[in-house]
Structures are given as C-alpha cells and as structure tokens.
Protein backbone atom coordinates (compact mmCIF):
# COMPACT_ATOMS: atom_id res chain seq x y z
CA UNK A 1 163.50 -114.87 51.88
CA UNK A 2 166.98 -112.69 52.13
CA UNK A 3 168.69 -112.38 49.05
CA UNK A 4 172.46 -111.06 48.52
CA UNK A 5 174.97 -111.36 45.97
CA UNK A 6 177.32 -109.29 43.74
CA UNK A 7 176.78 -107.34 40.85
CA UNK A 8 179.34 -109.45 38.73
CA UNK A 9 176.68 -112.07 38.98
CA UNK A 10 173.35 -109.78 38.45
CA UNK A 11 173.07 -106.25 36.87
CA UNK A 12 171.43 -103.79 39.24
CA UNK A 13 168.73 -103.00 36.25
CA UNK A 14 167.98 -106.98 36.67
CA UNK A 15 167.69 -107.06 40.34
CA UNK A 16 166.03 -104.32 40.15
CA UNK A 17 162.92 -105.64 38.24
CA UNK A 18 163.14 -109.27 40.31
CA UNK A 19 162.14 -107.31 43.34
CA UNK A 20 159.21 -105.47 41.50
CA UNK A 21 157.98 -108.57 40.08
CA UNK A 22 158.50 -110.80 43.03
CA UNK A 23 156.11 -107.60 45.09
CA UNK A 24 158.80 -107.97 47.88
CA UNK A 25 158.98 -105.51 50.82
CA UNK A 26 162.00 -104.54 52.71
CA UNK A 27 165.28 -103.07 52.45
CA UNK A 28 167.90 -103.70 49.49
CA UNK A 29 171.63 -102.89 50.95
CA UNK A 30 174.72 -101.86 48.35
CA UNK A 31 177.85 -101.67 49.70
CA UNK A 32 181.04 -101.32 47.59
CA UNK A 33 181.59 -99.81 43.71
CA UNK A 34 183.50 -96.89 42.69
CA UNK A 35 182.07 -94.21 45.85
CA UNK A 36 182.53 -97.38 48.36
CA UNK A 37 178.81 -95.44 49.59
CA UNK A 38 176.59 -97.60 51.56
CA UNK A 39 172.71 -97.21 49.83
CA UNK A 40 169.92 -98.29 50.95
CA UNK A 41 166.14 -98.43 49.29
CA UNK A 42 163.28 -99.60 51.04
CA UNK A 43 160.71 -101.32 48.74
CA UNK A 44 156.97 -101.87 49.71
CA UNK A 45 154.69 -104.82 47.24
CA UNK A 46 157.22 -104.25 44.65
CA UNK A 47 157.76 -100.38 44.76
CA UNK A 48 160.31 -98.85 45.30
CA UNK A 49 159.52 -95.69 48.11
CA UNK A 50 162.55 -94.50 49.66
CA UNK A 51 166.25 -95.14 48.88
CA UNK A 52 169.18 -92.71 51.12
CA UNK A 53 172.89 -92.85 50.68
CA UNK A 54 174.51 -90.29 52.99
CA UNK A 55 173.41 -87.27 52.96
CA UNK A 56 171.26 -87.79 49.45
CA UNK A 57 168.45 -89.61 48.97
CA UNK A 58 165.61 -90.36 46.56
CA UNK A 59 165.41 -91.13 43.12
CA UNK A 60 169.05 -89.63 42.79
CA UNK A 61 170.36 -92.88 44.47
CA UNK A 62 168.60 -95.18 42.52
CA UNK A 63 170.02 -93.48 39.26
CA UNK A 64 173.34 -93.95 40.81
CA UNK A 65 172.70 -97.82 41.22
CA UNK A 66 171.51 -98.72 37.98
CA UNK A 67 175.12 -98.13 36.10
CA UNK A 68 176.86 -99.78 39.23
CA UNK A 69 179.46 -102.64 37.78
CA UNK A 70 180.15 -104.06 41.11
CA UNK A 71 179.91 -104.01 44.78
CA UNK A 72 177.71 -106.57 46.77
CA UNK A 73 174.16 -106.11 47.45
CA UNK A 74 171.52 -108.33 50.01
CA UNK A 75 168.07 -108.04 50.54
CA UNK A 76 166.34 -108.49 53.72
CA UNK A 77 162.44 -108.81 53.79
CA UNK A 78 160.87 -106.00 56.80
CA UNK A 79 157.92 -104.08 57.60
CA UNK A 80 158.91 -100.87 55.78
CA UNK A 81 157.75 -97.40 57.75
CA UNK A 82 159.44 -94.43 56.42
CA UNK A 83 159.34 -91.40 54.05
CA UNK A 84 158.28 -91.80 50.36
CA UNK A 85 161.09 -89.87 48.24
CA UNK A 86 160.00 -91.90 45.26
CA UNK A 87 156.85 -91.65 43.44
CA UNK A 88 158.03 -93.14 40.04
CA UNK A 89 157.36 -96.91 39.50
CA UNK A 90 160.27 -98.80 39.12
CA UNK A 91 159.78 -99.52 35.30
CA UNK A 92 159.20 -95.80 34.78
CA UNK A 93 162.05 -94.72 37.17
CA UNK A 94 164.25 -97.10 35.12
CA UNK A 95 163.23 -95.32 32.31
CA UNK A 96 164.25 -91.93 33.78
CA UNK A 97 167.71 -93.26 34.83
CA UNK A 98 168.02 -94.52 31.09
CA UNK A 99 167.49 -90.94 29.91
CA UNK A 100 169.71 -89.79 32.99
CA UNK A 101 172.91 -91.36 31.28
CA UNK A 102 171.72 -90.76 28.03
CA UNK A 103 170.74 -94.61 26.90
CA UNK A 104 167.12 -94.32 26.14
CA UNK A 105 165.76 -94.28 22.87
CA UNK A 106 164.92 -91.60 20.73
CA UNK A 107 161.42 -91.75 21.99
CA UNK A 108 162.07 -92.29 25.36
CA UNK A 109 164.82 -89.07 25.32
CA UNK A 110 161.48 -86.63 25.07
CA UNK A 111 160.47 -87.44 28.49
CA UNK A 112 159.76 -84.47 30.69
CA UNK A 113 161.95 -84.29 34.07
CA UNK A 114 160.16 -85.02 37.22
CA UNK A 115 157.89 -82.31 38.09
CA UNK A 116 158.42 -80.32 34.78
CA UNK A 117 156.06 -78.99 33.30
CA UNK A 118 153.74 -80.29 30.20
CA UNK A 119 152.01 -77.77 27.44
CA UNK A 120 148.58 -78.68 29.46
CA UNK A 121 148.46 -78.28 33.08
CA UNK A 122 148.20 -82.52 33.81
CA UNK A 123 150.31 -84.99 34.06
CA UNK A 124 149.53 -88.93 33.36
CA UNK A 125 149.62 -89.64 37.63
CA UNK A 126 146.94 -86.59 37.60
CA UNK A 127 144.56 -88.20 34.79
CA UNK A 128 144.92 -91.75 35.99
CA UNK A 129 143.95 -90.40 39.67
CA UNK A 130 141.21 -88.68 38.34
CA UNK A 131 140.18 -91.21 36.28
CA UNK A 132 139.73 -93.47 40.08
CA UNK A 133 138.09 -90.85 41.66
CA UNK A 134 135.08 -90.12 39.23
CA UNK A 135 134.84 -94.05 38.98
CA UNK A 136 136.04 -93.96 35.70
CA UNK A 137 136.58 -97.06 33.56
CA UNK A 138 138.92 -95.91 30.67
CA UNK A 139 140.91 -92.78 29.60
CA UNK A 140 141.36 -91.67 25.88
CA UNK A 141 144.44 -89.29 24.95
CA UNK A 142 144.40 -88.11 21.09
CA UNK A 143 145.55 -85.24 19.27
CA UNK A 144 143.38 -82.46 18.93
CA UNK A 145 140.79 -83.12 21.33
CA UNK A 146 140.93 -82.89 25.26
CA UNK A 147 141.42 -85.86 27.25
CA UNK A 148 138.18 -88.32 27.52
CA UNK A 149 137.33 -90.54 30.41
CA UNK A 150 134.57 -93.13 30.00
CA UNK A 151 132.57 -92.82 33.29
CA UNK A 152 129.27 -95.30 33.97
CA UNK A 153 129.59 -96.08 29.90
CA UNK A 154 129.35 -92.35 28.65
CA UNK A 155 132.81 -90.89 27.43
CA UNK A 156 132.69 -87.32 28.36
CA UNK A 157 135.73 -84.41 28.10
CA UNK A 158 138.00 -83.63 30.84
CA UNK A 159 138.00 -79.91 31.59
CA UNK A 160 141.56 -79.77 29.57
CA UNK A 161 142.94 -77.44 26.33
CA UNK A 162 142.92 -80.11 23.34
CA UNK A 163 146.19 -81.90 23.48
CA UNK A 164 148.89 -81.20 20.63
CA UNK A 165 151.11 -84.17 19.54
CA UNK A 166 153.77 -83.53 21.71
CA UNK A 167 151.55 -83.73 24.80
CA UNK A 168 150.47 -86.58 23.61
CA UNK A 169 153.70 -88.65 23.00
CA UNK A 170 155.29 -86.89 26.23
CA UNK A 171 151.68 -88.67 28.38
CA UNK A 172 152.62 -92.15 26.43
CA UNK A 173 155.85 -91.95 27.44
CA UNK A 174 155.34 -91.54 30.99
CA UNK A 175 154.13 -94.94 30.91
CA UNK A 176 156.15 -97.14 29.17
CA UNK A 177 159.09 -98.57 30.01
CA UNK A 178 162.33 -98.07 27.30
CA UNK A 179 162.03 -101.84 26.39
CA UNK A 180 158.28 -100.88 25.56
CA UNK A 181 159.47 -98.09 24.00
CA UNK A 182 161.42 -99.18 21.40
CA UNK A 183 158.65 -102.48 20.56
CA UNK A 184 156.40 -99.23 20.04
CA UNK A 185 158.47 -97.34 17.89
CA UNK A 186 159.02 -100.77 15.47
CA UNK A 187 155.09 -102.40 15.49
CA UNK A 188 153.34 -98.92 15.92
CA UNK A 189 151.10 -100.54 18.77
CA UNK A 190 151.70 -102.08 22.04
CA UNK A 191 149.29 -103.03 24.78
CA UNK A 192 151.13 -103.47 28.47
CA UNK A 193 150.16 -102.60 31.67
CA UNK A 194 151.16 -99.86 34.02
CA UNK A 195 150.66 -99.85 37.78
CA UNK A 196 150.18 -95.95 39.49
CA UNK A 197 151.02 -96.81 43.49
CA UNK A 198 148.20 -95.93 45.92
CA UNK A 199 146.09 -95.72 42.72
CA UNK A 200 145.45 -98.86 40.87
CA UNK A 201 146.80 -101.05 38.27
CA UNK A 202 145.54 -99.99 34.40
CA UNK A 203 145.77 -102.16 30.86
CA UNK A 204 147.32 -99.07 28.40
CA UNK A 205 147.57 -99.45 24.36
CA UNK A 206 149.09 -97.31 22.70
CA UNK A 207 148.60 -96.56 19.16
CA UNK A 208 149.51 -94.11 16.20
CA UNK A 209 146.58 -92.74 13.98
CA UNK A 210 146.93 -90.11 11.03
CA UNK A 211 150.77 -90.16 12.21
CA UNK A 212 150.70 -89.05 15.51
CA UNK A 213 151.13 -90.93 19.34
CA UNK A 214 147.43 -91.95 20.50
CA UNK A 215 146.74 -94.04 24.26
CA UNK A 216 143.73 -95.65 25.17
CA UNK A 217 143.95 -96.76 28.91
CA UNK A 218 141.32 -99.07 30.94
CA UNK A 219 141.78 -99.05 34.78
CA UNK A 220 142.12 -102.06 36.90
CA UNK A 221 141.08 -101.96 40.71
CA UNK A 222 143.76 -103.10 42.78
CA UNK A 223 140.48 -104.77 44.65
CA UNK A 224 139.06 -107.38 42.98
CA UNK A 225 135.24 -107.74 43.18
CA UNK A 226 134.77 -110.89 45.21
CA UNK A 227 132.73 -113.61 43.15
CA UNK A 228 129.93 -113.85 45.57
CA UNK A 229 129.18 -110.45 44.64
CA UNK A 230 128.84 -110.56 40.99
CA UNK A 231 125.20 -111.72 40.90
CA UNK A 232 125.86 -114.78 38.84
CA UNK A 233 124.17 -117.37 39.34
CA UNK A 234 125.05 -120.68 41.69
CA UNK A 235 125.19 -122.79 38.95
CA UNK A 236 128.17 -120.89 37.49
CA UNK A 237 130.02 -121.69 41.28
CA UNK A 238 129.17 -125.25 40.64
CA UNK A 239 130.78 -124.99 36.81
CA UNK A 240 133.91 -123.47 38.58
CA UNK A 241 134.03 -126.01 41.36
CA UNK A 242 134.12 -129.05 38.31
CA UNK A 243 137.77 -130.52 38.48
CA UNK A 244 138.35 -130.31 34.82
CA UNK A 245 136.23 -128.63 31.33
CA UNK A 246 135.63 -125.30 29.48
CA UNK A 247 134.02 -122.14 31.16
CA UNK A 248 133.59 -119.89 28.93
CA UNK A 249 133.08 -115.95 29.93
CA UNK A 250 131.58 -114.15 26.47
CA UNK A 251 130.30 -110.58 25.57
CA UNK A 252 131.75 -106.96 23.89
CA UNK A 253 134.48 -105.13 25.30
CA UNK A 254 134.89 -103.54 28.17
CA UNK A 255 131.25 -105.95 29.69
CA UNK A 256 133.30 -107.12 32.14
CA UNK A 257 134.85 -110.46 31.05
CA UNK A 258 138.06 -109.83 32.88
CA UNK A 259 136.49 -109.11 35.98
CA UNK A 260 134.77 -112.00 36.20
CA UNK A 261 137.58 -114.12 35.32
CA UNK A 262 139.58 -112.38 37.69
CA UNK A 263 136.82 -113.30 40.38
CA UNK A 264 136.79 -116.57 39.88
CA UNK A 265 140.56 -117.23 39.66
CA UNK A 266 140.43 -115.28 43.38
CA UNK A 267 137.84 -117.69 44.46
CA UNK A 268 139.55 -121.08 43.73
CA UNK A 269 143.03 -118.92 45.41
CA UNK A 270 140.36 -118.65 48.49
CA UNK A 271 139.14 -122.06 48.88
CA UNK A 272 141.07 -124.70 47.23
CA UNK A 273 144.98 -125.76 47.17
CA UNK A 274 145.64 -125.72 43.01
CA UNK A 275 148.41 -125.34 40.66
CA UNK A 276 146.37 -122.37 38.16
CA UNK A 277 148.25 -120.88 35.22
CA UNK A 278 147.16 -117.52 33.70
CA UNK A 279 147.76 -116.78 29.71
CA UNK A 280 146.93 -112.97 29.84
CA UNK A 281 147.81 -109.95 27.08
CA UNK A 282 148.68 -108.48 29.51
CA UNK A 283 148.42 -109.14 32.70
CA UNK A 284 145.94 -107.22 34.62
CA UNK A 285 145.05 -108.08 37.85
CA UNK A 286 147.61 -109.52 40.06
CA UNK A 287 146.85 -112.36 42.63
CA UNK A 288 148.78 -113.28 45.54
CA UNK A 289 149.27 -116.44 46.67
CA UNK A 290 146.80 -117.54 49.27
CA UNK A 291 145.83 -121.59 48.72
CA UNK A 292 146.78 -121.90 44.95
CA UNK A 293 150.43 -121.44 43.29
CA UNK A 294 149.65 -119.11 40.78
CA UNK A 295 151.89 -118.11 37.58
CA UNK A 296 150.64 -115.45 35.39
CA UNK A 297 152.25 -115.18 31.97
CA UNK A 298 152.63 -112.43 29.89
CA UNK A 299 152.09 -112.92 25.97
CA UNK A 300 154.75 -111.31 24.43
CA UNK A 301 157.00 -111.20 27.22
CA UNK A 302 156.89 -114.62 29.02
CA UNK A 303 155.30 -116.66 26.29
CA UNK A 304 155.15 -116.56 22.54
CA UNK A 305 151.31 -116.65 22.10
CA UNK A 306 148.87 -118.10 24.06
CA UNK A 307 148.63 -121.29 21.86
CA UNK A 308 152.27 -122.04 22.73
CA UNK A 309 151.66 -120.79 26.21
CA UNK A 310 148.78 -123.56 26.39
CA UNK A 311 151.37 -126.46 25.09
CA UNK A 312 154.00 -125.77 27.68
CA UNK A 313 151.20 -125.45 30.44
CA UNK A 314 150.28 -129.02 30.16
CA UNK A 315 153.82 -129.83 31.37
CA UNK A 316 153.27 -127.77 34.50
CA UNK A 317 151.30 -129.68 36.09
CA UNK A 318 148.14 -127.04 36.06
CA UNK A 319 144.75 -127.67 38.12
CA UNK A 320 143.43 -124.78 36.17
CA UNK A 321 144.41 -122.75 32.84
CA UNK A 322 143.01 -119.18 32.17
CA UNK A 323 143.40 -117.73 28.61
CA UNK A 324 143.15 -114.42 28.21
CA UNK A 325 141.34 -114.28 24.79
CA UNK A 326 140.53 -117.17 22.04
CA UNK A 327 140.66 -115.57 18.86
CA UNK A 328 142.17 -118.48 16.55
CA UNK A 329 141.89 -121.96 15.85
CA UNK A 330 145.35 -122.69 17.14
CA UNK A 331 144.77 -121.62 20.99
CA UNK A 332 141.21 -122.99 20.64
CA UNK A 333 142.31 -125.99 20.15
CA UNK A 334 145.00 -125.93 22.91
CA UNK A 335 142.34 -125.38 25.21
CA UNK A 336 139.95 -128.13 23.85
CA UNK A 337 142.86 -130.60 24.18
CA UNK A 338 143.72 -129.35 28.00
CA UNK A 339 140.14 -129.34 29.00
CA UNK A 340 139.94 -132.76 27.39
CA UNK A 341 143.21 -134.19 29.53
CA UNK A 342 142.03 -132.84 33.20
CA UNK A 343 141.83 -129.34 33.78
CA UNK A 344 139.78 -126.39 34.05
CA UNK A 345 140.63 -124.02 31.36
CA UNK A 346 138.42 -120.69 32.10
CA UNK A 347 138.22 -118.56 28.65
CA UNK A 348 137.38 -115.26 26.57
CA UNK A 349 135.31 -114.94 23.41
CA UNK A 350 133.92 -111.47 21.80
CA UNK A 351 130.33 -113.13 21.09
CA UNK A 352 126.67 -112.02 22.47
CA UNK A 353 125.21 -114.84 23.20
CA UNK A 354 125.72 -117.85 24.31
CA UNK A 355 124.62 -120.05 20.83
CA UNK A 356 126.55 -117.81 19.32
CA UNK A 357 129.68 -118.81 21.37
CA UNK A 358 129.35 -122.23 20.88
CA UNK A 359 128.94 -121.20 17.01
CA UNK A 360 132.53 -119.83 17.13
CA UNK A 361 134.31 -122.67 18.89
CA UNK A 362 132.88 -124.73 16.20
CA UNK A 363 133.52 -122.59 13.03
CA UNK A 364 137.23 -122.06 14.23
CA UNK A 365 137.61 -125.29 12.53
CA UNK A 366 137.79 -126.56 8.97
CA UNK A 367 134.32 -128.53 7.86
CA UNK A 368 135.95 -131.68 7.72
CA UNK A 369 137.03 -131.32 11.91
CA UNK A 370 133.96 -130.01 13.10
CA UNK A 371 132.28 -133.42 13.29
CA UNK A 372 135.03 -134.41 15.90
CA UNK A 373 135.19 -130.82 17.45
CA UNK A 374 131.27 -130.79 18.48
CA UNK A 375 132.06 -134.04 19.84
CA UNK A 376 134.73 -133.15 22.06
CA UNK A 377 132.86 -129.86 23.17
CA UNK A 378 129.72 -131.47 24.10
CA UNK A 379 132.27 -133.65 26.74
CA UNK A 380 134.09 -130.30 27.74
CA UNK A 381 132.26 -127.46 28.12
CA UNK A 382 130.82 -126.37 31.64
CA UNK A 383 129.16 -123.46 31.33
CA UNK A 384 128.86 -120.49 28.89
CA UNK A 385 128.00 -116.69 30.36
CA UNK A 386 127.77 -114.02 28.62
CA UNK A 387 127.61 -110.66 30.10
CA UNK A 388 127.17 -106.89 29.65
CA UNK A 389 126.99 -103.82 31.77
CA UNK A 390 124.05 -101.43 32.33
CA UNK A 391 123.65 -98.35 34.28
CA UNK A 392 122.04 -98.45 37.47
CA UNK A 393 118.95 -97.00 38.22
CA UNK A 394 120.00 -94.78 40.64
CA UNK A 395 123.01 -93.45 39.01
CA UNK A 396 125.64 -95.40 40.99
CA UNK A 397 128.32 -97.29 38.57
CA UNK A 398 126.67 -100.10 36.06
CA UNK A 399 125.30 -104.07 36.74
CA UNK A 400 126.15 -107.09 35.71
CA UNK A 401 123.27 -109.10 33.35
CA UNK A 402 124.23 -112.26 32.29
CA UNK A 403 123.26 -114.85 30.08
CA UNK A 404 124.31 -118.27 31.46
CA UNK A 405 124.29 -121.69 29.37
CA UNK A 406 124.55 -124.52 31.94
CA UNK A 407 126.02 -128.02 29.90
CA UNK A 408 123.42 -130.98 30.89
CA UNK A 409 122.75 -133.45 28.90
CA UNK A 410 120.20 -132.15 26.69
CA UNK A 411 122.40 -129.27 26.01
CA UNK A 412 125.33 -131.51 25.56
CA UNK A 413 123.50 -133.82 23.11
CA UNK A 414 122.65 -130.62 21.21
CA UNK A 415 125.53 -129.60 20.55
CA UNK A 416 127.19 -132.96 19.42
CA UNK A 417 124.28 -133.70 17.13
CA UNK A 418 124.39 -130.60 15.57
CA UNK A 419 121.50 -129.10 16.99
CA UNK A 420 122.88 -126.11 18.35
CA UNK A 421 119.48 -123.88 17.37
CA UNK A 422 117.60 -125.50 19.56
CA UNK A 423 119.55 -124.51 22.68
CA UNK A 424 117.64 -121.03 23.77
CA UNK A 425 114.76 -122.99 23.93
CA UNK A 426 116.31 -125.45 26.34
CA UNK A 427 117.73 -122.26 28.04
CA UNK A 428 114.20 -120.84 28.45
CA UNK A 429 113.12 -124.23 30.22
CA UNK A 430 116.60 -124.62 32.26
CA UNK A 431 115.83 -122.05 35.11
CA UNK A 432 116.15 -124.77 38.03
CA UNK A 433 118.93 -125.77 36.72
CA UNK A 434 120.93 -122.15 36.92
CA UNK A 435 120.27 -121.22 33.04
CA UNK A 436 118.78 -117.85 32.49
CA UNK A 437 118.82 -115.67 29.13
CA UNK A 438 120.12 -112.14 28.84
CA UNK A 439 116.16 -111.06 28.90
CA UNK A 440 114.97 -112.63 32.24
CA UNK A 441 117.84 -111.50 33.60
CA UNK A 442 117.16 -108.12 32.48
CA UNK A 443 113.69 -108.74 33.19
CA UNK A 444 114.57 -109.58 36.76
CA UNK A 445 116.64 -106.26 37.33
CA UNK A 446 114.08 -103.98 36.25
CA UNK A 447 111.26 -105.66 38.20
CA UNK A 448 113.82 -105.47 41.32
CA UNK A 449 114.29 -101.94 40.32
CA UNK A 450 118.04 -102.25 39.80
CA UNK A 451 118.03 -100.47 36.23
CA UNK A 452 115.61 -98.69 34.24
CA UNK A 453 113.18 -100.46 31.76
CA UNK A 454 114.65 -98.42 28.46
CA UNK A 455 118.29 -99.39 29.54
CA UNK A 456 117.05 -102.78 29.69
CA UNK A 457 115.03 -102.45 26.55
CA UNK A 458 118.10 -100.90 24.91
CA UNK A 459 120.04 -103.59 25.77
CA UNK A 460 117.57 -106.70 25.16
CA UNK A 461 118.71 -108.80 22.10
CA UNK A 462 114.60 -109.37 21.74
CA UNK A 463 112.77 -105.90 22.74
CA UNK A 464 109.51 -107.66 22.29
CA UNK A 465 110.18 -110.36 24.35
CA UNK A 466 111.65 -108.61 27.40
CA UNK A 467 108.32 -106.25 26.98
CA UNK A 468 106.42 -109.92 27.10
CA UNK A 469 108.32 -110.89 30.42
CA UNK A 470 107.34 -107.35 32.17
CA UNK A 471 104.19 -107.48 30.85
CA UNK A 472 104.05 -103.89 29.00
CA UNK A 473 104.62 -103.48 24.98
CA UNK A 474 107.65 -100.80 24.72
C-alpha cells in the first residue's frame, strides 16, 4: 500500500520507524524543505539499504531527512535491486543522526563514528556475525575479561584483549537506540532486541555490575525451526490444535522455551485463519502474516505489563494469546480467565518438571483461592512440556528432550482433587496417550544414539532410574 503525506502531519523520525516496523520494501520519495533536493531511500523488510540525493548518497541523506520540518514525502511498495550504502539499522542509524546534530544523550554522545576504530580490534556487527557462524547461542561483554560466546552450552573466550569499560559501553551503545538509551541510563537495566541485517535478529540486556556497562546478548535465527522438526511428540500438535486452554512450555533458561513457542505460533500462521496476539519482553522472533493476523506486543513499549496486556487482549477478539513469561499471580490469572472464556493462551514458566509447573500455577495464589484455582486448571490446561537441551553425540549443536504432561481425565481429576503427587505415576503409564517423562525421553535418545549416556545421565532428574530404563547401573 503507497503512502504519502507531508511532514507537517508526520515527523521524518516517525515515518521513519513506521516503515521499519511495518517490514515494508520499496522506495520512500522527499521532495521539498529548505534544499528543495529530491531524496530517495530504498528500504528492503524494514531496512533501510540505499538512500541518493544528487550527487550524495548514503547514510549522509538520511541524516539530512531526519531534522526535515517540511516538504512532502510518498511511499511506493517495489522490488528493490540496488547498491547497499547503508549498513546501520534504522534504530541505530537514528541514533547516529541524533549524535550528528548533537541531540543524543550523554550516553549515546560516546558512540564511535562509522568505521572508527574501537580500543579492541571488533566491532558489535563483527561479534554478532561471529557469534552466527560458530553456531553460537549467546554473547557475554564485561569488563576485564575478553568477550565470551556460549557455543553447544560451553561459554568459551573469543580470541580478543580483555575489554576496558569504555569498550564496553561504546559495544552497548552500538545497539541501542537513544530512547533505549536514556531508559538505561535511569533503571540501570534494559532488555530489547536488536536486529543485525543479513545476520539475524538477537534479545540484548544490558546491565551495570561493580559500576561499569555489562551486555549479555542471545541470538535469534531469522529461521524459525519448523514444529514438525522439534521432536515433540503428536500429542503436543493435538494440544495446539484444541480451540481454547493452557499450553504450557516449562524448563531453565536458555532450554529452548522460546523456540518452541515460536514454532508453534508459525504452525497455527501455516495452517489455520486466527486472530493470535503475542505478549513478549521483548519481542524476538518476528512472524509474517501468512493465514493468521498476528500482533506482537512489546512489554514496556506497547503494553504496560503483560497482565494488562492480557485484559485488553480479550477485547481483540484473539483465537490465541502467547505470554511471554508468567512470573506473578496477576498475569497468571489473566491467562486462567482467557483460557477459561475461549482461547488458546500458550505460556512460559522457569520450572523442571512438569508437577512442578502445575505446583506454581497453584501456589501463585493465596490458600484461600487455590480451592477454586485447581478447579479451573483441571478445565484449562492442555498440555505441560518441559524441555532442556543436550549436546549431540556427534558434536553437531544440542537436542531437544522433553517432558510432556498430556491433561486426560485422570490427570485432570488429579489436579482438582488435590492429588497432584500422583501425576508422574500417571505420566509413566500415559505413553499411548503422548505423555513421556524427561528420562524415557532421554532414555530414548541415547538408545537411538542421538546423545551420549553421561550427558543424559547428567541431565536425568533420577540417575538411577534412567540407568533402570537402559538397563546398565551408572
């Protein structure tokens, strides 16, 4: 859809960010303002790649643009072919143009000039490709050391002088936009996400510790692993494929919960027409629209909290609600109540096991509520998996185990009676009915060959009984 206007209606800074949001492709026009110079910038999925104005062109023009008071500008949606003058992201090129003309905060005014030079030969596009190519999951900058990347689980050094403190808050900085900036600067944290073009997407929090600038940084694939491929098991499809209830995804961090939630959200977008709203802090993995309309809403930026993000949902008419994470009574309960009117509400909890998850739900709540809470679980919930990652066998990346709590009736009767300890037995006895516990599922990959019996041992919550299942004594 074209778009055009004037800039007494919309700030260029505004339109600016529409376009990257909205992932558009094709060519902005500016006519008009002070130079009465025609400019053009060619935008692929939300980047900007290219922008010329007579004889100039690249970032230069877009600097230009962003003070611009007037003048008309329209939008016309194209295959774009041409030369990439711009490498920056359009948040981060903002940024520069902010330090340009001398507006950016005090934090924001230390960042280095395109292609200057840092006190260590790397720059954050350098680490964060590097990070991709050894098949890296996370990236750890802190003063003193060099930089870390966690590759296949094991955090090991990058080849890299330790970084001093203004390394450090010069790598941060790089990432954040000046909005982000300054919320850093006042709460001393901030999580957001940063997207490197040709590279991938990445979560990024950024912290201080013993007074100086410290990033932690977990990369998302711009690919998402389709859901077929996980190796869960059908009876988690047939959860998914329920028109309303709780599915909850459980486990540590960094076992893959988003992943998995991102698969399945894909999956419905694949093969069913739905309304699905994502509650996400932040957003990671971003999913066009293919079947579904999907909204994903950032916490902090286009919600409040994910409790108040659940109340307005119910007035959007959702098929399905994801929630990020469910770490108080207050979105809990938001997601009990919209699983109880007629969704699917897909969720997060930091548990290991899948008694233990429906443990937490329950002790959210006051003693005298939790009568009426195990009641309206037992109606709700779907299916509970709970999942880590272990190395493969032959070296190549790690593999999903699950634990997977399927809701029939027994299981459901259970939990309203109070009877929640007897559940792993009913687990153990559930195996035509999808259920499987973290150890036969272990069990399985070992016997298959998948991963090595003292990973699996290492990561059994009962040594002796995995050793029982394989037949040996460890």
């Amino acid at each position: 859809m074209a778009l055009r206007g004037t800039f007494q209606e919309l700030s260029a800074p505004d339109l600016l960010q529409t376009l990257n949001f909205a992932q558009r492709t094709g060519i902005l026009t500016v006519t008009g303002g002070p130079d009465k110079e025609e400019a053009f910038i060619y935008w692929r999925e939300g980047q900007m790649v290219h922008a010329s104005a007579g004889r100039r062109e690249g970032a230069e023009v877009v600097y230009d643009l962003i003070g611009r008071r007037e003048g008309e500008f329209s939008f016309e949606p194209m295959e774009v072919d041409c030369a990439e003058t711009i490498t920056l992201s359009t948040e981060n090129l903002m940024l520069e143009a902010a330090r340009v003309f001398d507006e950016g905060a005090k934090f924001a005014g230390s960042v280095p000039e395109e292609g200057a030079a840092l006190p260590v030969p790397a720059t954050t596009h350098e680490l964060l490709t590097q990070l991709i190519e050894v098949g890296g999951s996370d990236l750890h900058l802190n003063v003193g050391v060099p930089p870390y990347m966690r590759v296949h689980g094991e955090l090991t050094p990058v080849d890299l002088p330790p970084l001093n403190p203004e390394t450090v808050q010069h790598l941060a900085c790089s990432l954040l936009t000046r909005d982000e900036v300054r919320a850093f600067e006042q709460d001393l944290e901030l999580d957001t996400s940063y997207t490197l073009p040709g590279v991938g997407r990445f979560r990024v929090n950024v912290l201080r510790q013993r007074g100086y600038t410290s990033v932690a940084v977990r990369a998302i694939p711009f690919e998402l692993i389709p859901f077929e491929q996980l190796g869960l098991p059908a009876s988690v499809e047939t959860a998914l494929n329920e028109p309303n209830g709780l599915i909850l995804v459980a486990g540590a961090a960094g076992s893959g919960k988003s992943t998995t939630l991102a698969a399945m959200i894909d999956k419905l977008n694949r093969e069913q027409a739905l309304n699905i709203i994502t509650l996400e802090d932040p957003i990671e993995f971003i999913h066009k629209q293919k079947r579904c309309v999907i909204r994903q809403r950032q916490v902090g930026v286009d919600t409040e909290s994910f409790a108040r993000g659940l109340k307005y949902a119910l007035r959007q008419d959702p098929d399905v609600v994801l929630v990020g994470e469910m770490r108080d009574r207050e979105t809990m309960e938001g997601a009990l109540s919209s699983a109880e009117t007629g969704q699917l509400v897909l969720g997060t909890l930091h548990t290991n096991d899948a008694v233990q998850s429906i443990n937490r739900v329950i002790d959210m709540f006051p003693a005298d509520q939790q009568h009426q809470i195990r009641s309206v679980l037992s109606m709700v919930v779907r299916a509970v998996i709970v999942q880590q990652l272990v190395p493969r066998a032959d070296g190549q990346g790690r593999v999903l185990a699950a634990e997977v709590l399927v809701a029939n009736p027994a299981i459901q009767s259970m939990i309203r009676d109070n009877r929640v300890f007897q559940i792993y037995s009913q687990m153990e006895t559930g195996m035509r009915e999808g259920m499987q516990t973290m150890n036969s599922h272990l069990a399985q990959l070992v016997t298959e060959g998948v991963v090595e019996y003292e990973q699996a041992l290492a990561r059994s919550p009962d040594a002796e009984g995995l050793a029982a299942l394989l037949g040996t004594r460890g």
